[in-house]
C-alpha atoms as a PDB file:
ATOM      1  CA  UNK A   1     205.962  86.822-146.064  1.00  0.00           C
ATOM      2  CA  UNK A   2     208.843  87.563-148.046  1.00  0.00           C
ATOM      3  CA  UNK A   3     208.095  90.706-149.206  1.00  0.00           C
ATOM      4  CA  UNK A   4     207.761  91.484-144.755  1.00  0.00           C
ATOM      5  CA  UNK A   5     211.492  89.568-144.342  1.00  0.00           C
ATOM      6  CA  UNK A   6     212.606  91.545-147.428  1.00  0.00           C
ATOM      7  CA  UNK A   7     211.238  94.882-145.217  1.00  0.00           C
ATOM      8  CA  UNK A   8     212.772  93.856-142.715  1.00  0.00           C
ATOM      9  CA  UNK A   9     216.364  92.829-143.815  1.00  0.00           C
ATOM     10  CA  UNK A  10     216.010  96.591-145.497  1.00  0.00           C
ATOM     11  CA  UNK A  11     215.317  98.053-142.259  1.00  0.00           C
ATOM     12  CA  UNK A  12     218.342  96.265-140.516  1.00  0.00           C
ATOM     13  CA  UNK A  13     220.802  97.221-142.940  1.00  0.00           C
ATOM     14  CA  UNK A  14     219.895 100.779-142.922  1.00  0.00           C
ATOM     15  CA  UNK A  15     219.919 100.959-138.906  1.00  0.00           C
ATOM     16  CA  UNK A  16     223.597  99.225-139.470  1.00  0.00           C
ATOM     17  CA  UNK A  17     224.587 101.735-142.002  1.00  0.00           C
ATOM     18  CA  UNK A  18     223.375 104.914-139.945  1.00  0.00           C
ATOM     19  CA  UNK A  19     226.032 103.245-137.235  1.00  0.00           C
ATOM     20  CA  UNK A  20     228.899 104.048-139.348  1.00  0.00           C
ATOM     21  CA  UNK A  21     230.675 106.476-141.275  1.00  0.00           C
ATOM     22  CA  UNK A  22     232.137 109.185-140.315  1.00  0.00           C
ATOM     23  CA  UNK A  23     234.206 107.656-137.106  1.00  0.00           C
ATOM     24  CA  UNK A  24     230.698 106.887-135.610  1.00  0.00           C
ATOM     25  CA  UNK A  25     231.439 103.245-136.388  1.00  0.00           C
ATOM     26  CA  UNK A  26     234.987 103.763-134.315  1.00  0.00           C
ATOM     27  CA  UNK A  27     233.301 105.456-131.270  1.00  0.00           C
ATOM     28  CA  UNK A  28     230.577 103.024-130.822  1.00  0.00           C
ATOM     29  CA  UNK A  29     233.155 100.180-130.920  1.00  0.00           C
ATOM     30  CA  UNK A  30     235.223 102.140-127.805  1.00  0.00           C
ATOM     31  CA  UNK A  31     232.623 103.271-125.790  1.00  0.00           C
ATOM     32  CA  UNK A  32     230.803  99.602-126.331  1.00  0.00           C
ATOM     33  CA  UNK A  33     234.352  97.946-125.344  1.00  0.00           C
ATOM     34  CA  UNK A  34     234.584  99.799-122.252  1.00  0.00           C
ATOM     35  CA  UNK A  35     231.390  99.224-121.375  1.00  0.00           C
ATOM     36  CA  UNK A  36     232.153  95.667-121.667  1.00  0.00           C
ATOM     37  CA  UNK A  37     235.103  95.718-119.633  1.00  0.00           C
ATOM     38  CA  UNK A  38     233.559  98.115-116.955  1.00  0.00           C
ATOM     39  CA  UNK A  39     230.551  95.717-116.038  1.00  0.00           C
ATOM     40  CA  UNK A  40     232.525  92.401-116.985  1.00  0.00           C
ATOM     41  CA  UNK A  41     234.816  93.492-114.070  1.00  0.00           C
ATOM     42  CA  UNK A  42     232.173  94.767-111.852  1.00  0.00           C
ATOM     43  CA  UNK A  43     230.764  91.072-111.484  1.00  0.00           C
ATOM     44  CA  UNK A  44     234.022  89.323-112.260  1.00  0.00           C
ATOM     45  CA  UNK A  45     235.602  90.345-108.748  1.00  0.00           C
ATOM     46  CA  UNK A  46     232.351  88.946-106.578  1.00  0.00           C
ATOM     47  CA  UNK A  47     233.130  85.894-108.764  1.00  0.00           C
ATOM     48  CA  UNK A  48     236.416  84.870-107.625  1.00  0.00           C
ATOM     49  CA  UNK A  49     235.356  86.129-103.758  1.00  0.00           C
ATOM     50  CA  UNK A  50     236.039  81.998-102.274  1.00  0.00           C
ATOM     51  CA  UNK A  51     239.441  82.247-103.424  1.00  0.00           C
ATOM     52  CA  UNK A  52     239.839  86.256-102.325  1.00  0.00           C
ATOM     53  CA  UNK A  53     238.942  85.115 -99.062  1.00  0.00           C
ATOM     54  CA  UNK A  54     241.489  82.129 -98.683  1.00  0.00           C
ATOM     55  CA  UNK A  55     244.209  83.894 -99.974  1.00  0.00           C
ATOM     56  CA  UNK A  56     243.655  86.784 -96.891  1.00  0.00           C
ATOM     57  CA  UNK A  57     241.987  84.215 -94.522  1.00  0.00           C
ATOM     58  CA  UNK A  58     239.097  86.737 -93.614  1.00  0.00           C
ATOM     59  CA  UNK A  59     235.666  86.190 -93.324  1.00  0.00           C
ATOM     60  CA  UNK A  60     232.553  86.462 -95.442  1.00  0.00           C
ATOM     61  CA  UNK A  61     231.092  89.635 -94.131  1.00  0.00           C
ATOM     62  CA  UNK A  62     234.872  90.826 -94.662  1.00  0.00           C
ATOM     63  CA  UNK A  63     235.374  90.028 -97.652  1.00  0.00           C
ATOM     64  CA  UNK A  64     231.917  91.145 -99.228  1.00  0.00           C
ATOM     65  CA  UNK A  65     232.503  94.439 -97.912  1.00  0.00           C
ATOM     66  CA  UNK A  66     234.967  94.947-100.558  1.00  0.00           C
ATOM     67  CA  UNK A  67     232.054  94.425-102.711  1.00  0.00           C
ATOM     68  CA  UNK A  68     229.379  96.268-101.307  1.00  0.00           C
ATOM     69  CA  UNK A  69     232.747  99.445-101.295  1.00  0.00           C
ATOM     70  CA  UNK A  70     232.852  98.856-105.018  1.00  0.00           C
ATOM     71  CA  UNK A  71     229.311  98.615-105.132  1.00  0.00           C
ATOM     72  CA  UNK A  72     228.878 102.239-103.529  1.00  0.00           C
ATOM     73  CA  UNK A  73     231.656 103.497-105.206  1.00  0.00           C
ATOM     74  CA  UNK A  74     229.831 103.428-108.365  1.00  0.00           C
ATOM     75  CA  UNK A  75     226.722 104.751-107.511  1.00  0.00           C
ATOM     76  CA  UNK A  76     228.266 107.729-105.741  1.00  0.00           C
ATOM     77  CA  UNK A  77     229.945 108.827-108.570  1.00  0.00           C
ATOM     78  CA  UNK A  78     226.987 109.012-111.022  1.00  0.00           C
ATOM     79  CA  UNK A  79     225.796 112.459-109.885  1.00  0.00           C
ATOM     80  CA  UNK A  80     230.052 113.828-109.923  1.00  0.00           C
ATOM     81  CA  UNK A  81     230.241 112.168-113.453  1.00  0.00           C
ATOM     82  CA  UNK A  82     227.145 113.852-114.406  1.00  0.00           C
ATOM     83  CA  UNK A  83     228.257 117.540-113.502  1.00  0.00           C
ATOM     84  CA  UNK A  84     231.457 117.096-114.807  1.00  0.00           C
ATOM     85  CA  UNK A  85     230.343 115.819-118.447  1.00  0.00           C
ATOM     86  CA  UNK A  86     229.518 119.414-119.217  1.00  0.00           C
ATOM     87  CA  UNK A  87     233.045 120.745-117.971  1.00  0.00           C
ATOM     88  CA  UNK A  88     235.816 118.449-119.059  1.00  0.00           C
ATOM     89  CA  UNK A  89     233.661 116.467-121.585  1.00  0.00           C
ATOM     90  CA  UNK A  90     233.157 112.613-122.411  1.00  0.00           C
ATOM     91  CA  UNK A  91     236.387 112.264-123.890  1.00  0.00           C
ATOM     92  CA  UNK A  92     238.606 112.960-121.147  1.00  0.00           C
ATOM     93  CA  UNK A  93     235.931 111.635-118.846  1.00  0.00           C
ATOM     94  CA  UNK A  94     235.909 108.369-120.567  1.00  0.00           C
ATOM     95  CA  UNK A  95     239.383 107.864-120.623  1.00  0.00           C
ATOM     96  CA  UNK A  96     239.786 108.990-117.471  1.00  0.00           C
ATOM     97  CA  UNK A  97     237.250 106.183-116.121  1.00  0.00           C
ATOM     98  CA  UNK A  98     239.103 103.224-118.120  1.00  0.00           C
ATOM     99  CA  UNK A  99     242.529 104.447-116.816  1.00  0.00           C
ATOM    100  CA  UNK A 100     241.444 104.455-113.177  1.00  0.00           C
ATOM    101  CA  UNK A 101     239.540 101.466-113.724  1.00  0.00           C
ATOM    102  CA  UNK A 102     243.262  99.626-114.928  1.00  0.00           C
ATOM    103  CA  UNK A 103     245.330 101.350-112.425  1.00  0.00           C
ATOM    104  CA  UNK A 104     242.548  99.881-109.615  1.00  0.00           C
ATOM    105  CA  UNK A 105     243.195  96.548-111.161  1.00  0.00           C
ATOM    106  CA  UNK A 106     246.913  96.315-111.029  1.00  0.00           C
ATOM    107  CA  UNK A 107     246.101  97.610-107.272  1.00  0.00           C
ATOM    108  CA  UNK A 108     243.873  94.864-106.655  1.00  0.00           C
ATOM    109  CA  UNK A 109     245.794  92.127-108.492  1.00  0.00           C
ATOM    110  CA  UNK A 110     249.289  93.580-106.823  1.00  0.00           C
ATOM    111  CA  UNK A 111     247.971  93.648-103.028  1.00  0.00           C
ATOM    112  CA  UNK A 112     249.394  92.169-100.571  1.00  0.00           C
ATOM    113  CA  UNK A 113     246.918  92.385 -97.493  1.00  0.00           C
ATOM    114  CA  UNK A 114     243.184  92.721 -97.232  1.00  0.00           C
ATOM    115  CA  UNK A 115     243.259  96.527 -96.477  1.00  0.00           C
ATOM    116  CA  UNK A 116     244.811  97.266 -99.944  1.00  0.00           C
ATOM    117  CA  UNK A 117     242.518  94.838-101.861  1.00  0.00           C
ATOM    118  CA  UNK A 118     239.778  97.273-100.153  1.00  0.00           C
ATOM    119  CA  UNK A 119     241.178  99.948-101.148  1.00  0.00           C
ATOM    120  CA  UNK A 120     241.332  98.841-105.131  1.00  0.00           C
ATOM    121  CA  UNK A 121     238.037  97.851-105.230  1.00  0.00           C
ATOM    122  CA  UNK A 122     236.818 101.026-103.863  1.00  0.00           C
ATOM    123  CA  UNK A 123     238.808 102.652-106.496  1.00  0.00           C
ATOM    124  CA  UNK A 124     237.367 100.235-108.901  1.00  0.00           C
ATOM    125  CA  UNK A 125     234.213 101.829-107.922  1.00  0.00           C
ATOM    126  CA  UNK A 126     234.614 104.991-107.944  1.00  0.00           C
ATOM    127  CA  UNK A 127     236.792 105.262-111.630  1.00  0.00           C
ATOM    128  CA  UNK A 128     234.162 102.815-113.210  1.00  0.00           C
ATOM    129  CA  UNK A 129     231.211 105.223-111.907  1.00  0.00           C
ATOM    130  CA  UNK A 130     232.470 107.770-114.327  1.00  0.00           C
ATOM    131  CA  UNK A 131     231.855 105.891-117.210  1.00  0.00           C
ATOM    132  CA  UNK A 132     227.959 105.000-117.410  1.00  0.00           C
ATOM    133  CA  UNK A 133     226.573 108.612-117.302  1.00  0.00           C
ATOM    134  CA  UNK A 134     229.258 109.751-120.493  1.00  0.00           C
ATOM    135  CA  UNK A 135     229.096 106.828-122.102  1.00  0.00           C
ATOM    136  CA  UNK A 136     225.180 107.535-122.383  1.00  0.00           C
ATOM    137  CA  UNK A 137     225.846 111.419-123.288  1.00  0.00           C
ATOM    138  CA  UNK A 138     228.236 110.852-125.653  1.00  0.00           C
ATOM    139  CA  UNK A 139     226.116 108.192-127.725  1.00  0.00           C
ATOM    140  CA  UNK A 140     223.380 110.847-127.638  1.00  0.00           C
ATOM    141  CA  UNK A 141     225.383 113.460-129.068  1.00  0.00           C
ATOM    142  CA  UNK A 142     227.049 111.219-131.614  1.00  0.00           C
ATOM    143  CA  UNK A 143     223.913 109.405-132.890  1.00  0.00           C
ATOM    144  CA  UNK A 144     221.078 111.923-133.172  1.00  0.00           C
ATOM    145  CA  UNK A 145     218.975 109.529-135.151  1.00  0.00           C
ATOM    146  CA  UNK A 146     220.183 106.227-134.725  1.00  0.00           C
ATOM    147  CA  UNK A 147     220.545 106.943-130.547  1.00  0.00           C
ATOM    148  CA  UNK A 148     218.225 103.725-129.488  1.00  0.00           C
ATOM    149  CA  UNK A 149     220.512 101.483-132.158  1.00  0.00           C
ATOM    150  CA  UNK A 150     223.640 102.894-130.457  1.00  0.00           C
ATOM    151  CA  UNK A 151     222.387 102.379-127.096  1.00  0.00           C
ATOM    152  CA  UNK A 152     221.176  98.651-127.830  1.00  0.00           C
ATOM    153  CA  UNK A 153     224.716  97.579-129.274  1.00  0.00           C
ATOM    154  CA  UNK A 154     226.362  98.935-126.367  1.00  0.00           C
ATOM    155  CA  UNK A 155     223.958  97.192-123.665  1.00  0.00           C
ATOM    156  CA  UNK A 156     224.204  94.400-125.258  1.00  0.00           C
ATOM    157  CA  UNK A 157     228.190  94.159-125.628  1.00  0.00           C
ATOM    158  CA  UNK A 158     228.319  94.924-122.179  1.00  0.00           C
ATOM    159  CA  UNK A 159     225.811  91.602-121.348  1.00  0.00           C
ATOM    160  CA  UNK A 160     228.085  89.717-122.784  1.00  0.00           C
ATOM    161  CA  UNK A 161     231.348  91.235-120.985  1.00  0.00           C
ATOM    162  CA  UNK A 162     229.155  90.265-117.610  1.00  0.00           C
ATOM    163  CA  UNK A 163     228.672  86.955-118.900  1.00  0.00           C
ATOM    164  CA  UNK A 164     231.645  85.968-120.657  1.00  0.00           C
ATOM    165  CA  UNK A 165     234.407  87.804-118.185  1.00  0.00           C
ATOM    166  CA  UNK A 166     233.031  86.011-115.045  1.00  0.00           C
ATOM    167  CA  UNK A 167     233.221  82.149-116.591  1.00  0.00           C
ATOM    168  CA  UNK A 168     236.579  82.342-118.168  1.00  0.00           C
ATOM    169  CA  UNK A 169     237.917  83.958-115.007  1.00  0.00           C
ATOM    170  CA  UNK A 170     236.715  81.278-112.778  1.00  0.00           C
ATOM    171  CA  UNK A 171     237.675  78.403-115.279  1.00  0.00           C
ATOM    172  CA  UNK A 172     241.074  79.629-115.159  1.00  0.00           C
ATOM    173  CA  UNK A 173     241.425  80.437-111.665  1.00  0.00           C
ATOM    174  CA  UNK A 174     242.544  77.157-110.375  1.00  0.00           C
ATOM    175  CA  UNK A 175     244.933  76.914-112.725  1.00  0.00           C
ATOM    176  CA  UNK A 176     246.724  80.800-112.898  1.00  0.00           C
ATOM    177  CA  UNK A 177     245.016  82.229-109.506  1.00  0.00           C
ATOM    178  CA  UNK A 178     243.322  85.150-109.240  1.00  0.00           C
ATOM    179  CA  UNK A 179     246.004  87.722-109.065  1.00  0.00           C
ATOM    180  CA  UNK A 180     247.414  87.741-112.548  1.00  0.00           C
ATOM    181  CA  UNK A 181     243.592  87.054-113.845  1.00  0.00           C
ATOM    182  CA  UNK A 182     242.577  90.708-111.937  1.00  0.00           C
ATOM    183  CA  UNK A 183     246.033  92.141-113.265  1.00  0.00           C
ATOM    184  CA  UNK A 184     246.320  91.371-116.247  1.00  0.00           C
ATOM    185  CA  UNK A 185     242.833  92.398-117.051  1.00  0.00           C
ATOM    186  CA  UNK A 186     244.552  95.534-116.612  1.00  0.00           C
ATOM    187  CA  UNK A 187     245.408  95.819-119.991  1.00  0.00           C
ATOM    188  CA  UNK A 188     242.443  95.829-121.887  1.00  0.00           C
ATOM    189  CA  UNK A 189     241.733  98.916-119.833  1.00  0.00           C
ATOM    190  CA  UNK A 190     244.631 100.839-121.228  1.00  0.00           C
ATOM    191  CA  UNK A 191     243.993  99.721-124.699  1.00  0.00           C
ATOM    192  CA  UNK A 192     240.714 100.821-124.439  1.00  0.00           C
ATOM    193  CA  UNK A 193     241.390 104.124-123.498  1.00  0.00           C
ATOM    194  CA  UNK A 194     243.726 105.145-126.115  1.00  0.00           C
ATOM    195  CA  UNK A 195     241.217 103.757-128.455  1.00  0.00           C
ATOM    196  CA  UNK A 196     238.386 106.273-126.932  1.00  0.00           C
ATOM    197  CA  UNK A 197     240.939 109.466-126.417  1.00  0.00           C
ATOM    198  CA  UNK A 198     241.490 109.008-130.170  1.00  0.00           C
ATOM    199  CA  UNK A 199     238.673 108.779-131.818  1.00  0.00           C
ATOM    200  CA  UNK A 200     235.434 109.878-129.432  1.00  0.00           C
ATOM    201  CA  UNK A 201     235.744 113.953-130.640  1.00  0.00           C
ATOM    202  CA  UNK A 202     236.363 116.508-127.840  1.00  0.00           C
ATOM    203  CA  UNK A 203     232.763 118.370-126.489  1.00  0.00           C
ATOM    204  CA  UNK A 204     232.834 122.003-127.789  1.00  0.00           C
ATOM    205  CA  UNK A 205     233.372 124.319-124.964  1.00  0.00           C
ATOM    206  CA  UNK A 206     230.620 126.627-124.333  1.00  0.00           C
ATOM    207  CA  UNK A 207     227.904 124.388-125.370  1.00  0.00           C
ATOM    208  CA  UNK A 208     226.715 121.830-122.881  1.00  0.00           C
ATOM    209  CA  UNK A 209     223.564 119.654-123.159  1.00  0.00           C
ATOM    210  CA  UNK A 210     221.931 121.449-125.783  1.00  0.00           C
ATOM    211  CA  UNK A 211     223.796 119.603-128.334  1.00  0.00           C
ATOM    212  CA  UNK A 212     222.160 116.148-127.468  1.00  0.00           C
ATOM    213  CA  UNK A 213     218.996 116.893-128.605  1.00  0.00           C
ATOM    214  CA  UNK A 214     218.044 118.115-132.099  1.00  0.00           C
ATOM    215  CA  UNK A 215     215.203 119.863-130.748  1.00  0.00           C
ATOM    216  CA  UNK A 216     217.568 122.097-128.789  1.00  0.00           C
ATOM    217  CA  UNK A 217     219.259 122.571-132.038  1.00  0.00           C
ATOM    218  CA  UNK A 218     216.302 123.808-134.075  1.00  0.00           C
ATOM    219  CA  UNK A 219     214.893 126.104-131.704  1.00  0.00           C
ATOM    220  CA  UNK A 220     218.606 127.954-131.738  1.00  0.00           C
ATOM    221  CA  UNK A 221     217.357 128.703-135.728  1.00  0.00           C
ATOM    222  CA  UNK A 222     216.899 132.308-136.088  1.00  0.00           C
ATOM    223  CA  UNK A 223     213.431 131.490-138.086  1.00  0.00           C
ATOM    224  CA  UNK A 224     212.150 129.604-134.942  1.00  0.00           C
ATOM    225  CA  UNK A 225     213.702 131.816-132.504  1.00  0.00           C
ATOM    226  CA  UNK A 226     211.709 134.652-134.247  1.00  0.00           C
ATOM    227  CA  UNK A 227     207.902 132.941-133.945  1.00  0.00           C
ATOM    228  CA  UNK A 228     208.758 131.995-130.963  1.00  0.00           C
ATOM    229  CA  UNK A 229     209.658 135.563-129.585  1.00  0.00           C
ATOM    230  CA  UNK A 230     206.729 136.719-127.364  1.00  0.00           C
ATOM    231  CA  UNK A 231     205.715 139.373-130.102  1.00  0.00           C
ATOM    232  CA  UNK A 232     202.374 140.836-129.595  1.00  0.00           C
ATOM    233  CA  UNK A 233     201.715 141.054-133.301  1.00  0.00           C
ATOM    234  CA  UNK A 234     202.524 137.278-133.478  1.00  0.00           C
ATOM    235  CA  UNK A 235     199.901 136.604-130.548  1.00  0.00           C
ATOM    236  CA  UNK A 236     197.290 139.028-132.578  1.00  0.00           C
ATOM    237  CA  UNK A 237     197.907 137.511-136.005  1.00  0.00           C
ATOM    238  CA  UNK A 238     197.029 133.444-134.240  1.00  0.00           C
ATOM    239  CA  UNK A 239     194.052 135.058-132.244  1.00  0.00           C
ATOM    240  CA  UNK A 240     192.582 136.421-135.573  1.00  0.00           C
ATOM    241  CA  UNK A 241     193.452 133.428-137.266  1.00  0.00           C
ATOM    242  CA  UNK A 242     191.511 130.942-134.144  1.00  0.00           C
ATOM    243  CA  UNK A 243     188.840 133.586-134.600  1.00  0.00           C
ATOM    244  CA  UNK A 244     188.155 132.880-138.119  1.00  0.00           C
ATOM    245  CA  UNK A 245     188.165 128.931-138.066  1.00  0.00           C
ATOM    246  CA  UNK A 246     185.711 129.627-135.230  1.00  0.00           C
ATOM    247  CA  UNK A 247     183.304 131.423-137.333  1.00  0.00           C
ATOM    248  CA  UNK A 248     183.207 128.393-139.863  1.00  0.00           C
ATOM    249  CA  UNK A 249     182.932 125.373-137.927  1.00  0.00           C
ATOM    250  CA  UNK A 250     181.543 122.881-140.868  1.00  0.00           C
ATOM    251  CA  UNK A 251     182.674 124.485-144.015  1.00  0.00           C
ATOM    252  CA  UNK A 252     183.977 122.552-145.928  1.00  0.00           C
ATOM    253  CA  UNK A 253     186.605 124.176-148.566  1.00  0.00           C
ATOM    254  CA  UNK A 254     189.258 121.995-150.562  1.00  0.00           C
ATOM    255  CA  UNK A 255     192.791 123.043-150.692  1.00  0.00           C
ATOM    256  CA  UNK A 256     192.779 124.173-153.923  1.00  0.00           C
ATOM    257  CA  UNK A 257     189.804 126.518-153.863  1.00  0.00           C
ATOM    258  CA  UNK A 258     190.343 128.360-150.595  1.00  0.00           C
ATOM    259  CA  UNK A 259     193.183 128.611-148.271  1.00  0.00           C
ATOM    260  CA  UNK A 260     191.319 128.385-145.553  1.00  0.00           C
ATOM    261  CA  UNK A 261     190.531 124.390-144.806  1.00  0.00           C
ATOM    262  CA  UNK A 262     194.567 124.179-144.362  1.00  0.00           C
ATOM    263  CA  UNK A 263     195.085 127.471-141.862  1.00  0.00           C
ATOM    264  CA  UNK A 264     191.902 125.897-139.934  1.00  0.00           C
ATOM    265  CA  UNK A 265     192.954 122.462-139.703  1.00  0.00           C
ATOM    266  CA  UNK A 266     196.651 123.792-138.120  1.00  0.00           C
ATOM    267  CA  UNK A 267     193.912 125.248-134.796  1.00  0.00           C
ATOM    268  CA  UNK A 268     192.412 121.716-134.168  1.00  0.00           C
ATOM    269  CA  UNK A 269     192.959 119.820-131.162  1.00  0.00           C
END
């Protein structure tokens, strides 16, 4: 048992270490704080809805249209956010997303009728919608390896964003109102983002996707680019080769005797 807790203590501590180091540690802490922010928000503003709705006297199918906006907002802006990940890059799209996201905020907190409120938390929306598809890219590209670890400390900062943002706002709401709570939150926005413009590197231009996945990567090696190559000698040398394990089903050769037990085995299905 202790030699399996031992394992797994091992295990841990390399994931951790494969985290850091080279300002991977730094762009894993940004992108997971904006995360955090962007889907803290995102259910922090249905959360203080009662006291939206006094404070502009409309009604419930009013005032949850500003939701459902911000809502739609977001998902429309997944595809957009998608295409232009390969043109401008996550960088400037991140940044981009958590300064729209605090300008919306300041709108929100600032308005003074229903109408501009609306139009905030449409803008919420649509700035936070840019976030989700390069925040995933830009984990990818950064951890090749450790990708699933990356992706599980960001999920799981931004849990506790939607968990922890909601209950403080609403224990404090009776006492400060909801205005300087939605403004102020502001801030953490704009911090954010000049963490992530300074330390999440820019996307080379000219090379897109391909850099997320190693696999990409290797087949742009000369070596594999050649075997690859539809060459007809290539195709005759494997069809000789497939020819030749056919002939010898059940022999039976060792490595070290004959070559031909380890050529064979590579034709197996």
């Amino acid at each position: 048992m202790s030699s399996s807790r031992r394992s797994v203590t091992s295990h841990l501590q390399t994931t951790v270490r494969g985290l850091r180091g080279d300002g991977r540690g730094w762009v894993l802490t940004a992108v997971a704080l904006g995360w955090a922010f962007t889907l803290g928000l995102r259910f922090l503003v249905p959360a203080l809805l009662p006291q939206i709705k006094s404070a502009f006297e409309v009604t419930n199918a009013t005032a949850g249209l500003a939701i459902t906006a911000l809502w739609v907002g977001y998902a429309l802006m997944q595809f957009p956010a998608g295409v232009l990940i390969n043109r401008v890059g996550e960088r400037t799209l991140l940044t981009t997303s958590l300064c729209l996201s605090g300008i919306s905020l300041c709108l929100i907190g600032l308005s003074p009728v229903f109408v501009v409120f609306f139009a905030g938390s449409t803008a919420f929306g649509l700035g936070s919608g840019l976030y989700g598809p390069s925040r995933g890219t830009v984990l990818s590209r950064t951890y090749t390896r450790n990708a699933g670890a990356a992706f599980g400390v960001t999920l799981a900062v931004g849990s506790i964003g939607s968990a922890v943002l909601p209950n403080l706002a609403t224990s404090m709401v009776d006492a400060v109102g909801w205005r300087p709570i939605l403004a102020c939150l502001s801030v953490p926005f704009f911090v954010v983002a000049v963490l992530a413009w300074r330390v999440i590197p820019e996307r080379e231009r000219g090379r897109p996707a391909e850099n997320l996945n190693p696999l990409m990567v290797e087949l742009e090696n000369p070596l594999t680019a050649e075997i690859l190559a539809p060459n007809p000698q290539n195709f005759l040398t494997v069809a000789r080769s497939a020819t030749s394990c056919e002939r010898f089903p059940t022999a039976r050769f060792s490595s070290r005797s004959s070559p031909w037990r380890s050529s064979c085995s590579s034709f197996r299905v």
